[in-house]
C-alpha atoms as a PDB file:
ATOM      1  CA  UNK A   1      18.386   0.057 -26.888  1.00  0.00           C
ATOM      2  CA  UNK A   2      21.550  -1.810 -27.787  1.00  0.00           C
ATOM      3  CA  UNK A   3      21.091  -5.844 -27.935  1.00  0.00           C
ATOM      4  CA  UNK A   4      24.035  -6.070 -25.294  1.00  0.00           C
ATOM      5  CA  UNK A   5      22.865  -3.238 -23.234  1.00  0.00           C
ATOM      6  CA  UNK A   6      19.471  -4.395 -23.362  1.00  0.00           C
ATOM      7  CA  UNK A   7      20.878  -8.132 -22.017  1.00  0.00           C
ATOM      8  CA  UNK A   8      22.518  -6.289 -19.077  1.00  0.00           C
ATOM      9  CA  UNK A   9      19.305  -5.014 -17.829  1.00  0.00           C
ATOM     10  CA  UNK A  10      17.095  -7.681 -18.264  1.00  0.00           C
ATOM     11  CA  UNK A  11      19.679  -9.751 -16.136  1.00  0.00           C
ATOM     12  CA  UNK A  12      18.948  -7.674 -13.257  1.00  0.00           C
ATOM     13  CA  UNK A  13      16.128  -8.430 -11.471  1.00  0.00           C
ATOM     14  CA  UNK A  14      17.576  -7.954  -7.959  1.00  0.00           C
ATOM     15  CA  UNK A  15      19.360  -4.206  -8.652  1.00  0.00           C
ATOM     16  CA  UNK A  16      15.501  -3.352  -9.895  1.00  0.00           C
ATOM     17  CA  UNK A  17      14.181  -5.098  -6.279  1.00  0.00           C
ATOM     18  CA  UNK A  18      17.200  -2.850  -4.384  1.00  0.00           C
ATOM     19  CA  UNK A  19      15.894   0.541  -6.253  1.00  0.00           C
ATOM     20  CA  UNK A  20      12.466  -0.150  -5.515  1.00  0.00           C
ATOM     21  CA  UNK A  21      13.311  -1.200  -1.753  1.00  0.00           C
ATOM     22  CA  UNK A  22      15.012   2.359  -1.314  1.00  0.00           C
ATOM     23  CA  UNK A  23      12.296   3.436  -2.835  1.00  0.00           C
ATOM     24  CA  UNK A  24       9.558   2.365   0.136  1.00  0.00           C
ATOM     25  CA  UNK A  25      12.442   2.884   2.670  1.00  0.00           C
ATOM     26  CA  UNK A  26      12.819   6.626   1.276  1.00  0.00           C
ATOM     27  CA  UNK A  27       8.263   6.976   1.912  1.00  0.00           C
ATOM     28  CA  UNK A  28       8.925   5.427   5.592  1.00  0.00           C
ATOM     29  CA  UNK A  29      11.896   8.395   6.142  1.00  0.00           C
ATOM     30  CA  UNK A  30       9.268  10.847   4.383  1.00  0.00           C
ATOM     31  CA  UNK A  31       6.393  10.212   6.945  1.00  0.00           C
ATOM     32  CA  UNK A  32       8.722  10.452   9.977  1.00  0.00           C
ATOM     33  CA  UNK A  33      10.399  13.368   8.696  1.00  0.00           C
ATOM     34  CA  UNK A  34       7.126  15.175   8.261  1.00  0.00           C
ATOM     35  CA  UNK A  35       5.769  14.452  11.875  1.00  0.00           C
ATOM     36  CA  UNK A  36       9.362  15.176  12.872  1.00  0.00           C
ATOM     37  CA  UNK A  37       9.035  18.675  11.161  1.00  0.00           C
ATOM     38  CA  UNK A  38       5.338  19.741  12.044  1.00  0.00           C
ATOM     39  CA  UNK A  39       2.301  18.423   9.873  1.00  0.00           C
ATOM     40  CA  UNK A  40       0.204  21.867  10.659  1.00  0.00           C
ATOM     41  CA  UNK A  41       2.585  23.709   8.604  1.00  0.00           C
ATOM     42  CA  UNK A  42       1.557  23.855   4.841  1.00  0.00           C
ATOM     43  CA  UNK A  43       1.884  26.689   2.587  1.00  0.00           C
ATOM     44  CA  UNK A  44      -0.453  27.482  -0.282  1.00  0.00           C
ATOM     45  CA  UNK A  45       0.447  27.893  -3.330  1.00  0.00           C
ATOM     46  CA  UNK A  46       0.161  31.219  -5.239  1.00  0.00           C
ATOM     47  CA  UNK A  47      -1.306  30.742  -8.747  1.00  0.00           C
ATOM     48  CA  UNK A  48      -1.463  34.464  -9.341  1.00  0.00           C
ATOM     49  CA  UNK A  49       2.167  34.572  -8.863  1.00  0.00           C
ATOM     50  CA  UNK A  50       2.298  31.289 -11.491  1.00  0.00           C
ATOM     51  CA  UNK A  51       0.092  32.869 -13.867  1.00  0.00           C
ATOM     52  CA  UNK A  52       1.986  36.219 -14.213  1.00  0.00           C
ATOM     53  CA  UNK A  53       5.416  34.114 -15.100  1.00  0.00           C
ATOM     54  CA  UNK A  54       6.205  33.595 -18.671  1.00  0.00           C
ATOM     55  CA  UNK A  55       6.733  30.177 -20.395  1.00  0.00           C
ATOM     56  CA  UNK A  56      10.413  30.464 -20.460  1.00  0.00           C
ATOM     57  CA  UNK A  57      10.521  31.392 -16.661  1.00  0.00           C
ATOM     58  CA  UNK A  58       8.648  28.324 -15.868  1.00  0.00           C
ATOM     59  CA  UNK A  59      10.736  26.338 -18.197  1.00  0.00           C
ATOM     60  CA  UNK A  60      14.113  27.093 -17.026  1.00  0.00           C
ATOM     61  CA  UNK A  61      12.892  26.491 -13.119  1.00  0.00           C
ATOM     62  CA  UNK A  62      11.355  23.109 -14.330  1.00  0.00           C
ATOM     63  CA  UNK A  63      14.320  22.019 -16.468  1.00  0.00           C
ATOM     64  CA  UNK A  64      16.903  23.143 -13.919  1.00  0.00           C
ATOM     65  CA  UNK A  65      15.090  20.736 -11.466  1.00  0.00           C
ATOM     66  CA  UNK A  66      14.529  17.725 -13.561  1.00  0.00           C
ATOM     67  CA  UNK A  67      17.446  17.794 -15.771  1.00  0.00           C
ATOM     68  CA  UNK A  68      19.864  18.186 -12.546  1.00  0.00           C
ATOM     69  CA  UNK A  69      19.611  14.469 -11.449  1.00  0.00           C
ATOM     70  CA  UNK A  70      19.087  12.908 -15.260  1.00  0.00           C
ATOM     71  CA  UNK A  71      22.859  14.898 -15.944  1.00  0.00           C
ATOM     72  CA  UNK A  72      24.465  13.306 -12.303  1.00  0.00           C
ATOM     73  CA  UNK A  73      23.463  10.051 -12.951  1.00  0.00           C
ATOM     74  CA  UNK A  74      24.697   9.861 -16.371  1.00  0.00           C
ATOM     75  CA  UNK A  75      28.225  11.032 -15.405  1.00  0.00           C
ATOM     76  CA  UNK A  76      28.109   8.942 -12.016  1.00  0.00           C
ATOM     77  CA  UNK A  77      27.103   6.077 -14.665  1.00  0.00           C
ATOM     78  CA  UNK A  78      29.831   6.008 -16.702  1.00  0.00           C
ATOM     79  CA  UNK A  79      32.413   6.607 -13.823  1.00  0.00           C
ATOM     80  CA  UNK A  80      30.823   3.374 -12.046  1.00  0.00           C
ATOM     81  CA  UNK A  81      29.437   4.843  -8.939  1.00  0.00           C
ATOM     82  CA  UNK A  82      26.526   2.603  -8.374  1.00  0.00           C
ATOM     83  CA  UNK A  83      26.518   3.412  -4.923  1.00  0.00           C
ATOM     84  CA  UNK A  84      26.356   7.438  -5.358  1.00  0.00           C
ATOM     85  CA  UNK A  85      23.719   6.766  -7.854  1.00  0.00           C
ATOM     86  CA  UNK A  86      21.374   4.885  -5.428  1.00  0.00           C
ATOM     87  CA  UNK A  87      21.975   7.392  -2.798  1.00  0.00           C
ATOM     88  CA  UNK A  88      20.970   9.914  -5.375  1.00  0.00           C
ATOM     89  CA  UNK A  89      17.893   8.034  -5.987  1.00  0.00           C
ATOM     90  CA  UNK A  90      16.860   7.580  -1.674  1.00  0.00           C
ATOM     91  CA  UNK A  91      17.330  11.594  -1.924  1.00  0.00           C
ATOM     92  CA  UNK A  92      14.873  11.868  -4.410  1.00  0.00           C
ATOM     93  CA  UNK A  93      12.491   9.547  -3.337  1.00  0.00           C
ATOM     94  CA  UNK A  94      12.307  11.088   0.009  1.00  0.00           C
ATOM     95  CA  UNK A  95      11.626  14.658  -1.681  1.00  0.00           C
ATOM     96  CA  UNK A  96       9.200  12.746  -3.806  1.00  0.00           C
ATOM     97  CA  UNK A  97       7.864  10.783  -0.594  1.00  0.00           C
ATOM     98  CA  UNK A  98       7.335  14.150   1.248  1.00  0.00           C
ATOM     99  CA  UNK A  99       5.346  15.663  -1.959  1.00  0.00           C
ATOM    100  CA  UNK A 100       3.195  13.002  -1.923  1.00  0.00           C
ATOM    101  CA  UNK A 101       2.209  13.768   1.764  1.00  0.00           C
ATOM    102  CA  UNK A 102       1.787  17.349   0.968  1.00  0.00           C
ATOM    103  CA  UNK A 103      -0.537  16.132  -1.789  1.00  0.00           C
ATOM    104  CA  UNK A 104      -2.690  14.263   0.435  1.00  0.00           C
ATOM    105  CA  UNK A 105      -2.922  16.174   2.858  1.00  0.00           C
ATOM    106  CA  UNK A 106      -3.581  19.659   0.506  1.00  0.00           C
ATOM    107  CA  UNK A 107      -6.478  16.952  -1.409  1.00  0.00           C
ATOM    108  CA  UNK A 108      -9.409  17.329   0.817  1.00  0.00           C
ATOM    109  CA  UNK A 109      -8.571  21.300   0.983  1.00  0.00           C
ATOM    110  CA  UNK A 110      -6.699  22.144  -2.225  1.00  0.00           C
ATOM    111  CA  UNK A 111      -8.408  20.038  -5.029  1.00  0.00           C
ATOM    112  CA  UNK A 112      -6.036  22.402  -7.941  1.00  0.00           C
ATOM    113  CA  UNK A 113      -2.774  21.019  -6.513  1.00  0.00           C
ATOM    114  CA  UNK A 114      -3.279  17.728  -7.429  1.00  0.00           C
ATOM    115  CA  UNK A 115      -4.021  18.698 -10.977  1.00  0.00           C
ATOM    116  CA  UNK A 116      -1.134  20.905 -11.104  1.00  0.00           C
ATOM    117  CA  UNK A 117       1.204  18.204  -9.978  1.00  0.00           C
ATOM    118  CA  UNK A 118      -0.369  14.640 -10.874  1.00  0.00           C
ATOM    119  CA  UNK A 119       1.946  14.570 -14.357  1.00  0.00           C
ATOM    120  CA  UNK A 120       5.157  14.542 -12.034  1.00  0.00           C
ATOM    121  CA  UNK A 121       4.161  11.614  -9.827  1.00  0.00           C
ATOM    122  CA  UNK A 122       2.615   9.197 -12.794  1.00  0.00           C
ATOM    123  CA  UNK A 123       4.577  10.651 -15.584  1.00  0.00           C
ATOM    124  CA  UNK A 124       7.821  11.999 -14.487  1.00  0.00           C
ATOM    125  CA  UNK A 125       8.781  10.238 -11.823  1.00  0.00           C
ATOM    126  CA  UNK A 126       8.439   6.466 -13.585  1.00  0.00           C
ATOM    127  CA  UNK A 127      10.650   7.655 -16.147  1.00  0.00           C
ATOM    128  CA  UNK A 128      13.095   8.433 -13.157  1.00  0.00           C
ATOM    129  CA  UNK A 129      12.940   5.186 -11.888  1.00  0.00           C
ATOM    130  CA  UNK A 130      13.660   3.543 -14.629  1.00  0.00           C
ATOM    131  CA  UNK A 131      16.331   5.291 -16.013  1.00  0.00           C
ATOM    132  CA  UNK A 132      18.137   5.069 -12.460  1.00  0.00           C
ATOM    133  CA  UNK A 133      17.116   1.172 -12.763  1.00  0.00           C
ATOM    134  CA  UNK A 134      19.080   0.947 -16.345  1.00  0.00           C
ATOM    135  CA  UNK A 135      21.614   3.304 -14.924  1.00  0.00           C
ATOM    136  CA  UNK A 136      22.701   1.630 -11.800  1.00  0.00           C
ATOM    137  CA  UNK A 137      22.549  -1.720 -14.070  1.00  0.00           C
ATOM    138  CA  UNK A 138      25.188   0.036 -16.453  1.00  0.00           C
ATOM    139  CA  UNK A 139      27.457   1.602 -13.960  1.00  0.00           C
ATOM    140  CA  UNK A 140      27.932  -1.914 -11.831  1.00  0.00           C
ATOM    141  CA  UNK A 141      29.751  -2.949 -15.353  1.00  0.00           C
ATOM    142  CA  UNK A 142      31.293   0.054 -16.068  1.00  0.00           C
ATOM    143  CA  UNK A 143      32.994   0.148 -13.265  1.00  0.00           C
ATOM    144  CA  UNK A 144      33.857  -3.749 -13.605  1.00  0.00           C
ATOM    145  CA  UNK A 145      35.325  -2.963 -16.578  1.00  0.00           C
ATOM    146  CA  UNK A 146      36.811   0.049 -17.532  1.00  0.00           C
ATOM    147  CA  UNK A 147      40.162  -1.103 -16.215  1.00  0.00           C
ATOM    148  CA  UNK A 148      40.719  -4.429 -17.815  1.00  0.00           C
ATOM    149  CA  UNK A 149      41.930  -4.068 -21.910  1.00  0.00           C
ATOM    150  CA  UNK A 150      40.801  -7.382 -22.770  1.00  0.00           C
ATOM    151  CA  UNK A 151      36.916  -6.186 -22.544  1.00  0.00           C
ATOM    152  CA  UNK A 152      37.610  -2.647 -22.987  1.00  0.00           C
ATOM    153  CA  UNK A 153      35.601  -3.166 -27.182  1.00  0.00           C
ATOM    154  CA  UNK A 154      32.475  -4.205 -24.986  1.00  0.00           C
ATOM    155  CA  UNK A 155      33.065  -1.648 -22.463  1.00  0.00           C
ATOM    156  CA  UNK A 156      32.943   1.198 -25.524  1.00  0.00           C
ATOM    157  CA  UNK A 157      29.796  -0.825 -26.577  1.00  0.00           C
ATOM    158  CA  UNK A 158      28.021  -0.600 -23.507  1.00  0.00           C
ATOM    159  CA  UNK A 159      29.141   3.334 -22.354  1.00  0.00           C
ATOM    160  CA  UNK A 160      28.338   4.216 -26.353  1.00  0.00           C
ATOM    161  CA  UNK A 161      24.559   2.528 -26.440  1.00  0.00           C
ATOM    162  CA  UNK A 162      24.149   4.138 -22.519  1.00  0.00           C
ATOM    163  CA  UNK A 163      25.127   7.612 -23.921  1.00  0.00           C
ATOM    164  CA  UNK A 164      22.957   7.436 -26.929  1.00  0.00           C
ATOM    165  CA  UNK A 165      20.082   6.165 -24.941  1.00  0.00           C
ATOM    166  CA  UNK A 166      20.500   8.874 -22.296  1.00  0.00           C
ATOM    167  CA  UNK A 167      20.410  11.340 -25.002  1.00  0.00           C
ATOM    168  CA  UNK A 168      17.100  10.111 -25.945  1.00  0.00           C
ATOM    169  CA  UNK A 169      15.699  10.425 -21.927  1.00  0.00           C
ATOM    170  CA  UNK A 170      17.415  13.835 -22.107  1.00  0.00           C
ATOM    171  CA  UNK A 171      15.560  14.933 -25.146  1.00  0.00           C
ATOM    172  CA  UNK A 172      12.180  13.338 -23.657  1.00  0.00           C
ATOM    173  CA  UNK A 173      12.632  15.460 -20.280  1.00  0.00           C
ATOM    174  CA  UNK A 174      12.941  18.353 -22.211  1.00  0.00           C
ATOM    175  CA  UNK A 175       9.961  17.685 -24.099  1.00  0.00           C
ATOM    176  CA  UNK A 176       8.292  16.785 -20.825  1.00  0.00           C
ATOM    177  CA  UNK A 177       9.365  19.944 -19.153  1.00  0.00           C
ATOM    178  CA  UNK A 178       8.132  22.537 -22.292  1.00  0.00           C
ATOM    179  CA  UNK A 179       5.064  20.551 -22.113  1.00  0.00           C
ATOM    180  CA  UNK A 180       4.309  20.887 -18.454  1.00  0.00           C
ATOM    181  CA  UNK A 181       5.243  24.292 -18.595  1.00  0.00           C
ATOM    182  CA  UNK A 182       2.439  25.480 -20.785  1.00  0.00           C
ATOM    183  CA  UNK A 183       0.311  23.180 -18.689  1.00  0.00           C
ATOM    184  CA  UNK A 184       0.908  25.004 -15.470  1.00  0.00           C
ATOM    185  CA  UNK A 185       0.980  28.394 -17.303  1.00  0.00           C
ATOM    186  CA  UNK A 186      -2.610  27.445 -18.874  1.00  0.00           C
ATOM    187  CA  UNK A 187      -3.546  25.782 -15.541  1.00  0.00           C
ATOM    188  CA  UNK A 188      -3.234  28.608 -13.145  1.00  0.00           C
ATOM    189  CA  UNK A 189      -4.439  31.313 -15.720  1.00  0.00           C
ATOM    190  CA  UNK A 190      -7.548  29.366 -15.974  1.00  0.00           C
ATOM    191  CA  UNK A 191      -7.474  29.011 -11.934  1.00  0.00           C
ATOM    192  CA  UNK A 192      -7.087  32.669 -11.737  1.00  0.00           C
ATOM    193  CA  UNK A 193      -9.011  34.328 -14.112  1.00  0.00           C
END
C-alpha cells in the first residue's frame, strides 16, 4: 500500500467504527427478518447434487458471487459514493447476518454445513470488511477531490495506489474462490461417497 494511501486509512478510525456499527445493525435486521419470515423453514443442502458439479461449475457460481460486490465497490470508490458503498456493505451483512443464523441453527442437526461454509465467515468475509473499510476511506477523498485542479496530482496518487491495491484483493478472491472450490468439490465427494 501506497505511503499516502496508507496515511488516509490509518486516519480513520471513526469510518472503521461506522462500518462495523452497520455491521451489528445489519445482525439485529437479520434476526428480525428471520422470525419475520418463519424460523421452521430450512432447507438441506444436497451434497450429491454438489458432488456431481465440476470444478469450473462451482467456480464460476462462487466467483460470480464474491467478485460481484469487490467490482461495485471499486467503481463506486473511485466515483466517490461513500454512501452507496456502505449501503452495499448493510446488504451484505444482513445476507451474511442471516447465514450465520442458518448456521446455528443447521449446527446441532447438520454438523457438514459448518465445515462447508466456516472459510466464508472467518476467511472471506474479513477480507470484505476491510476492503469496504479502505474503500469507503478512499472514496470520501475521491469524491473531495476529483473536482478541484490544484490537488488533482494527489488525487491520481490516491485513485492509482487504490486501483493497484484492488487488483491485488481481486487476484486474492480469485485465488480464494479456485481454492474453495476444490474444497467443496472434495468436501461433499467425501460426504457422499
Amino acid at each position: 500500500m501506497n505511503n499516502t494511501l496508507k496515511k488516509l486509512v490509518q486516519s480513520e478510525n471513526k469510518r472503521f467504527l461506522y462500518l462495523v456499527a452497520i455491521f451489528i445493525a445489519a445482525l439485529f435486521l437479520s434476526a428480525f427478518l428471520y422470525v419475520i419470515t418463519g424460523q421452521k423453514n430450512i432447507a438441506s443442502i444436497n451434497y450429491e447434487a454438489i458432488s456431481s458439479m465440476s470444478v469450473i461449475e462451482i467456480f464460476l457460481m462462487t466467483i460470480k458471487r464474491n467478485l460481484v460486490y469487490f467490482a461495485a465497490v471499486i467503481l463506486l470508490t473511485i466515483f466517490g459514493q461513500s454512501k452507496i458503498i456502505a449501503g452495499i456493505f448493510g446488504l451484505t451483512c444482513v445476507y451474511y447476518g442471516l447465514s450465520v443464523i442458518y448456521l446455528i441453527r443447521t449446527l446441532n442437526m447438520d454438523i457438514k454445513y459448518f465445515i462447508l461454509t466456516f472459510t466464508d465467515y472467518f476467511v472471506f468475509f474479513p477480507l470484505l470488511f476491510y476492503f469496504t473499510f479502505i474503500s469507503s476511506t478512499i472514496s470520501k477523498y475521491t469524491k473531495k477531490t476529483k473536482n478541484i485542479e490544484t490537488i488533482s496530482r494527489k488525487f491520481d496518487i490516491i485513485v492509482n495506489s487504490y486501483i493497484k491495491l484492488s487488483l491485488i484483493y481481486i487476484i486474492f478472491v480469485t485465488a480464494y474462490s479456485l481454492g474453495y472450490s476444490y474444497y467443496i468439490l472434495i468436501l461433499s465427494r467425501l460426504l457422499v461417497g
